[in-house]
Protein backbone atom coordinates (compact mmCIF):
# COMPACT_ATOMS: atom_id res chain seq x y z
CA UNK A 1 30.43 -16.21 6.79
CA UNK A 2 27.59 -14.37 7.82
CA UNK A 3 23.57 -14.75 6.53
CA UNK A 4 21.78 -11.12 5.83
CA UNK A 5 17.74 -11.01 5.81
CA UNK A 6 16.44 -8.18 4.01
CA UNK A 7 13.24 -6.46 3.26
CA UNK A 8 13.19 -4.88 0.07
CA UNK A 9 9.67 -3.06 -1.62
CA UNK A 10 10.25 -2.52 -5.10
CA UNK A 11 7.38 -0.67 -8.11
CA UNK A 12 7.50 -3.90 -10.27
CA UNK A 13 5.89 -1.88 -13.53
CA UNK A 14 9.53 -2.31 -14.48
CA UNK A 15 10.27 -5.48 -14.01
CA UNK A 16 10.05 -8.67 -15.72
CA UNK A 17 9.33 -10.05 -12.14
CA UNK A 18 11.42 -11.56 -8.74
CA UNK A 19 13.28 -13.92 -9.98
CA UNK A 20 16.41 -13.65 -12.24
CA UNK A 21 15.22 -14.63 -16.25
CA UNK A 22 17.81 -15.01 -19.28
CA UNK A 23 16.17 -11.77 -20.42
CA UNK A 24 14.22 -8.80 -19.27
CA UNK A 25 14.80 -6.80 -16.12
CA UNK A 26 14.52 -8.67 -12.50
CA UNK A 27 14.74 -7.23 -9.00
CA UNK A 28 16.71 -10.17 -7.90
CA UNK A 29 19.66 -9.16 -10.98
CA UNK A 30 19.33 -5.54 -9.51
CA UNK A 31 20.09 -6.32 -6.18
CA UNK A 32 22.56 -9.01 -7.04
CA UNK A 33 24.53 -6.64 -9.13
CA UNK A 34 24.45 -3.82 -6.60
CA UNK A 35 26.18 -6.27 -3.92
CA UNK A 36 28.76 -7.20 -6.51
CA UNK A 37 29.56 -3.66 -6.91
CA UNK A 38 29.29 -2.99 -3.20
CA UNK A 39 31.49 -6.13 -1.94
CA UNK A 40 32.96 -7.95 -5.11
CA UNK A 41 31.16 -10.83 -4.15
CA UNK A 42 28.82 -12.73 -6.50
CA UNK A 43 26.42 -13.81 -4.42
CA UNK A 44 23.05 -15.20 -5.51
CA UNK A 45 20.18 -14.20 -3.23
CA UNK A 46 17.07 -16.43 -1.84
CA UNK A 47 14.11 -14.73 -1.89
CA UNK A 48 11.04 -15.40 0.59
CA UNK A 49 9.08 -16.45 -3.35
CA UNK A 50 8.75 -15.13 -6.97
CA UNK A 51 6.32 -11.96 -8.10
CA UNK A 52 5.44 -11.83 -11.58
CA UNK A 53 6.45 -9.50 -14.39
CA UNK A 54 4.53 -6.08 -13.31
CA UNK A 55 3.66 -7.21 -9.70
CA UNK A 56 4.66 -4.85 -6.80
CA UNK A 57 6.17 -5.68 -3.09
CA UNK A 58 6.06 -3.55 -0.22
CA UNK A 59 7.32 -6.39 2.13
CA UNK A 60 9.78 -8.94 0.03
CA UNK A 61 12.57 -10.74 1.83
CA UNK A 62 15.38 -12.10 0.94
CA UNK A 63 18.38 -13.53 1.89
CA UNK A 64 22.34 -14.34 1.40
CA UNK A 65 25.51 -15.16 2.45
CA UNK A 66 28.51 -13.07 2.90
CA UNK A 67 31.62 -12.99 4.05
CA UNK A 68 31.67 -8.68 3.94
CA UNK A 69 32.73 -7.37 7.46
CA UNK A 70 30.27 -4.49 5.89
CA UNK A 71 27.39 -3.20 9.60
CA UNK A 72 24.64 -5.20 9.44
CA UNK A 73 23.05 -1.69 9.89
CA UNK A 74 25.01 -0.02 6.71
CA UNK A 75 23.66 -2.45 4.23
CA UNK A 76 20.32 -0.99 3.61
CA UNK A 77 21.60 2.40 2.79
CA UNK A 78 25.07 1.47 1.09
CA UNK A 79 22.31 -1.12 -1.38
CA UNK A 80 20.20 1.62 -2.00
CA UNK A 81 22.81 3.98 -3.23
CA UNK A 82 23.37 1.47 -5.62
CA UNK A 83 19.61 0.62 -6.85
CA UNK A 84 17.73 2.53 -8.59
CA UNK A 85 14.48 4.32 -7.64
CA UNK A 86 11.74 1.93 -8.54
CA UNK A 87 13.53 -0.51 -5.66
CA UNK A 88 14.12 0.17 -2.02
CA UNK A 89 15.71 -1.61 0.71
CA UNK A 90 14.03 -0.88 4.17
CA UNK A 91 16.11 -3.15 6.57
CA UNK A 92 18.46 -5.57 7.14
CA UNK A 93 19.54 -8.16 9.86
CA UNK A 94 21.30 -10.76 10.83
CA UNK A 95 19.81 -14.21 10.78
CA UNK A 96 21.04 -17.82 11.56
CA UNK A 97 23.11 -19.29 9.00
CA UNK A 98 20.45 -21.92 8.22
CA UNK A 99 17.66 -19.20 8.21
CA UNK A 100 16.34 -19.52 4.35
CA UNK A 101 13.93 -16.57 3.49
CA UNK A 102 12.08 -18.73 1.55
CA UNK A 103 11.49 -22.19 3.08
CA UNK A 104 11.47 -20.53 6.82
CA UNK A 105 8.41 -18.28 5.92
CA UNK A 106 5.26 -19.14 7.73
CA UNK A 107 2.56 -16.32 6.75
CA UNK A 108 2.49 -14.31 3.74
CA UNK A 109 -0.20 -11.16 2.63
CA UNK A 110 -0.99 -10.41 -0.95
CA UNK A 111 -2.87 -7.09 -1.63
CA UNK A 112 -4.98 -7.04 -4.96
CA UNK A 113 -6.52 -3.48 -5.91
CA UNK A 114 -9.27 -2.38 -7.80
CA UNK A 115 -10.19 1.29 -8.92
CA UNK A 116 -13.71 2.06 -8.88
CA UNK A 117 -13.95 5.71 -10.08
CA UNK A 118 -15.38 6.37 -13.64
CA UNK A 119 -12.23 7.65 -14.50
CA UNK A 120 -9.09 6.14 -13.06
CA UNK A 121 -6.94 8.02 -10.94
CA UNK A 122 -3.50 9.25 -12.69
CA UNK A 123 -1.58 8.51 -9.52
CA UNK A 124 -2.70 5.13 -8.82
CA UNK A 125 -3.06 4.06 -12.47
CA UNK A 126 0.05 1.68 -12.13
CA UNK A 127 -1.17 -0.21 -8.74
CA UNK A 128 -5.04 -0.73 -9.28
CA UNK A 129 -6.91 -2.34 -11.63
CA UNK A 130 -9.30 -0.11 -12.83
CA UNK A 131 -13.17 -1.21 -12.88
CA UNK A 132 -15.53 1.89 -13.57
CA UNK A 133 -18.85 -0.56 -13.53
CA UNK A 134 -20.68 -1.46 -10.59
CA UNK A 135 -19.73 -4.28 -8.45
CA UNK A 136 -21.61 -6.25 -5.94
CA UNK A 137 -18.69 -6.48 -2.96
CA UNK A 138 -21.25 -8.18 -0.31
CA UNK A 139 -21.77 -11.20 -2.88
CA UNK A 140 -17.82 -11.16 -3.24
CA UNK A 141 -17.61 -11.30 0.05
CA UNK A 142 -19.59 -14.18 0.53
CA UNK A 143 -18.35 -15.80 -2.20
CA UNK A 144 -14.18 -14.84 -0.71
CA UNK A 145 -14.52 -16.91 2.39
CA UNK A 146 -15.37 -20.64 0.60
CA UNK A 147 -11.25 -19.87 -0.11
CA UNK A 148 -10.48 -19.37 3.59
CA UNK A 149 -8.79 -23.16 4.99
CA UNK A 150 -6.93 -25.67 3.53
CA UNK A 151 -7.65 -26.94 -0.04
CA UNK A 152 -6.44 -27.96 -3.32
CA UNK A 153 -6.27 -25.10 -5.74
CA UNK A 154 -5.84 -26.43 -8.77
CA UNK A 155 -8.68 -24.39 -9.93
CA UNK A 156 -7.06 -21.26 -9.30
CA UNK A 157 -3.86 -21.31 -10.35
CA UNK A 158 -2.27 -21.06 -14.18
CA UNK A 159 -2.38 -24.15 -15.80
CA UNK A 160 1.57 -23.44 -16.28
CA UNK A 161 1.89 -24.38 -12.83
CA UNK A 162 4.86 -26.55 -12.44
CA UNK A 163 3.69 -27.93 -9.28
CA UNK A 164 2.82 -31.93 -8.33
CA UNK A 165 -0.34 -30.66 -6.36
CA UNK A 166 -1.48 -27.45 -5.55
CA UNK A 167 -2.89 -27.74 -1.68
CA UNK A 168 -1.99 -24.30 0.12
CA UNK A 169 -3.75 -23.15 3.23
CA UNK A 170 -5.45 -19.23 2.97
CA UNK A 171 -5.66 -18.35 7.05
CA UNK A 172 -8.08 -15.21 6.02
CA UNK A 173 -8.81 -13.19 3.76
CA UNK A 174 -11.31 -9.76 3.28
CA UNK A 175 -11.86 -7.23 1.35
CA UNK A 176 -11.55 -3.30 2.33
CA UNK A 177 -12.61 -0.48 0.84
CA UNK A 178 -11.71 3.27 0.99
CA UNK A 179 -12.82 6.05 -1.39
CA UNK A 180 -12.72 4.95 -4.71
CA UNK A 181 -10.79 1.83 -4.29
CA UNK A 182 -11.64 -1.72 -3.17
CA UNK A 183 -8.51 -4.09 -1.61
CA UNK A 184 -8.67 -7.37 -1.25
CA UNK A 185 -6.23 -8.98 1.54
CA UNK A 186 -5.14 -12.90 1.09
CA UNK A 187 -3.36 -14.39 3.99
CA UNK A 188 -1.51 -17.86 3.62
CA UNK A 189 1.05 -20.54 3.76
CA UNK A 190 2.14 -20.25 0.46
CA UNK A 191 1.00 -19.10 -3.44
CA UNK A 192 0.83 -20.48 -6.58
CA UNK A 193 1.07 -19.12 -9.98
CA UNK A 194 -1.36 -16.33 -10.69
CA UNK A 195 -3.78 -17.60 -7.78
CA UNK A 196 -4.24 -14.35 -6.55
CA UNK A 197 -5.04 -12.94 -9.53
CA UNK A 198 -7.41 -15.92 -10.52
CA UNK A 199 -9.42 -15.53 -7.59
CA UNK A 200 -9.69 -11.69 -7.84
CA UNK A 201 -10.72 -12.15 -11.65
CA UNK A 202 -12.79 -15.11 -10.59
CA UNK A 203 -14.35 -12.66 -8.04
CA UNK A 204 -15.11 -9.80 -10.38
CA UNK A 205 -17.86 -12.12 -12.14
CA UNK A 206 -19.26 -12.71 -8.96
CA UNK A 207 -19.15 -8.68 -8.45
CA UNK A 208 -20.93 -8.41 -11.79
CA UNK A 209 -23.46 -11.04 -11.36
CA UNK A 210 -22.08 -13.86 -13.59
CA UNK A 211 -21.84 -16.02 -11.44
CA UNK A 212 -23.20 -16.70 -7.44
CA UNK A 213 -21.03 -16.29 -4.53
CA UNK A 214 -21.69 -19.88 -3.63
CA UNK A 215 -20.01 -20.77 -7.44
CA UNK A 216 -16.75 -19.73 -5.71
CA UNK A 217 -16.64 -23.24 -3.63
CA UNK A 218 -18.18 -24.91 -6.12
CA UNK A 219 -15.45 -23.84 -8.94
CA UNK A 220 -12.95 -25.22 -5.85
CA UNK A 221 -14.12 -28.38 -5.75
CA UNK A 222 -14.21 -28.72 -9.65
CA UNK A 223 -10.51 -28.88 -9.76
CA UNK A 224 -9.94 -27.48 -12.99
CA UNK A 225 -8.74 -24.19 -13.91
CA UNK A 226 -11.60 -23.55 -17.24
CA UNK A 227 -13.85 -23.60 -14.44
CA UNK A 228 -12.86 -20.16 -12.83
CA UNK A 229 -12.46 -16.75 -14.31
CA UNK A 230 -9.96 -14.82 -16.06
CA UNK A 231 -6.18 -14.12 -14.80
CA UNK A 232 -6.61 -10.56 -13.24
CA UNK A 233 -4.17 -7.87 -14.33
CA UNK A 234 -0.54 -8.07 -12.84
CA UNK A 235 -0.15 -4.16 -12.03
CA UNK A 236 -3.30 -4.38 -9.09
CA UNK A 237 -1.36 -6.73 -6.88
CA UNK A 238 0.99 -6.16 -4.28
CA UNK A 239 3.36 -8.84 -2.10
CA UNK A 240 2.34 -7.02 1.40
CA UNK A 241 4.37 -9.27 4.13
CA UNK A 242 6.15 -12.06 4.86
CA UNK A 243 5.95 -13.90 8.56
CA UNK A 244 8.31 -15.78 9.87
CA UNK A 245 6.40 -15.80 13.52
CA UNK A 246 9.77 -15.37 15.77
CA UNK A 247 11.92 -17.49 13.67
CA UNK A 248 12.47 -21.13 13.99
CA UNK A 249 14.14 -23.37 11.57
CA UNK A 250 11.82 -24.69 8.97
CA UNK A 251 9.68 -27.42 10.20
CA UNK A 252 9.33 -30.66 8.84
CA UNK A 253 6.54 -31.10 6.17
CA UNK A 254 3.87 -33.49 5.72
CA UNK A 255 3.92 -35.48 1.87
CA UNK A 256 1.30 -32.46 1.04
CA UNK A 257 3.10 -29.71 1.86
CA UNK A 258 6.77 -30.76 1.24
CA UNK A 259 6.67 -27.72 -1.69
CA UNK A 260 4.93 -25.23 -0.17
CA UNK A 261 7.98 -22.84 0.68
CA UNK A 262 10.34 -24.45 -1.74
CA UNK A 263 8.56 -22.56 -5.23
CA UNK A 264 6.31 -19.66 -3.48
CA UNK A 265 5.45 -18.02 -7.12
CA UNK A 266 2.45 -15.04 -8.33
């Protein structure tokens, strides 16, 4: 038996997210019915956490087991054969048997994206939110880095979150911007439901002056999700990377962070 890590970026405009669902379209049925086809196996992957219905990847893992004598280096091409064109697989290796994609990740990068012409651009209609009004980035700015360390999010996450606490750890996090778009990059230990896109539409009313960049630490300390702003669209953000810092086996976690890698979700 053998254990495969893979990166896979996939266009999730498509998709009814990640993770497998009694109905719509997944990325994780896709891929899981292309290795049927490829080895006869049914194999269920892991991946490195979930992505929501219209969310995009450029750098998801995943991982399974096999027992296919198939190159380590043939898999990503002999997959994508079998996938089609909205997902790509850009590498595979091997990993320890007790490597899990999921619950050995240490880091991982969310990309949110905002349009900022008056008229939004045809090409990148499906991967940036498009905001044609004025936006004041310094004061979001300001008001991003009152995320940055470790605290409970409760206010900014869905309050469908299935989670016993919602403590995660954001190691940085900026904003960039290049003609006629603004990013905003989100580094940390783990995500919970829709928290990226409840900062980023927590952030826009600081951007349009309803509220103060200092309101973005205050809404954190509030603890309650009717305190922050609305869910930003799904289509803007992207899964960039996942870590796993020269791979060790998953560490033992403290009574606070015993879930973080267990239900990874956006």
């Amino acid at each position: 038996m053998r254990n495969i890590g893979v990166k896979v970026s996939y266009d999730g405009s498509g998709f009814n997210g990640f993770q497998s669902q009694p109905y719509g379209r997944t990325v994780q049925h896709e891929i899981e019915k292309a290795i049927r086809h490829l080895t006869g196996e049914e194999i269920v992957i892991i991946g490195s956490g979930r992505t929501d219905a219209g969310v995009h990847a450029m750098g998801q893992v995943f991982n399974f087991h096999t027992a296919s004598t198939i190159p380590t280096e043939r898999w990503a091409i002999a997959l994508n054969t079998r996938l089609s064109k909205d997902i790509v697989i850009l590498e595979a290796w091997d990993v320890p048997l007790e490597f899990h994609s999921r619950r050995s990740a240490k880091r991982k990068t969310y990309r949110y994206s905002i349009d900022l012409n008056k008229f939004p651009d045809v090409f990148m209609r499906p991967y940036r939110f498009h905001h044609p009004t004025k936006l004041n980035i310094a004061a979001m700015e300001e008001g991003l880095a009152y995320l940055v360390g470790r605290h409970d999010f409760t206010s900014y996450t869905s309050i469908h979150s299935t989670k016993p606490h919602h403590i995660r750890t954001i190691y940085e996090a900026s904003f960039q911007l290049e003609e006629g778009a603004l990013h905003m990059y989100i580094t940390g230990n783990g995500f919970l439901y829709n928290m990226v896109r409840v900062i980023m539409g927590t952030l826009l009313w600081v951007g349009q002056g309803k509220l103060k960049p200092a309101d973005m630490g205050r809404i954190l300390e509030g603890k309650s999700r009717s305190l922050a702003g609305p869910t930003a669209m799904a289509h803007g953000l992207t899964l960039v990377d996942v870590e796993y810092g020269g791979w060790s086996a998953p560490e033992p976690l403290d009574d606070h962070e015993s879930d973080f890698r267990d239900e990874d979700e956006e």
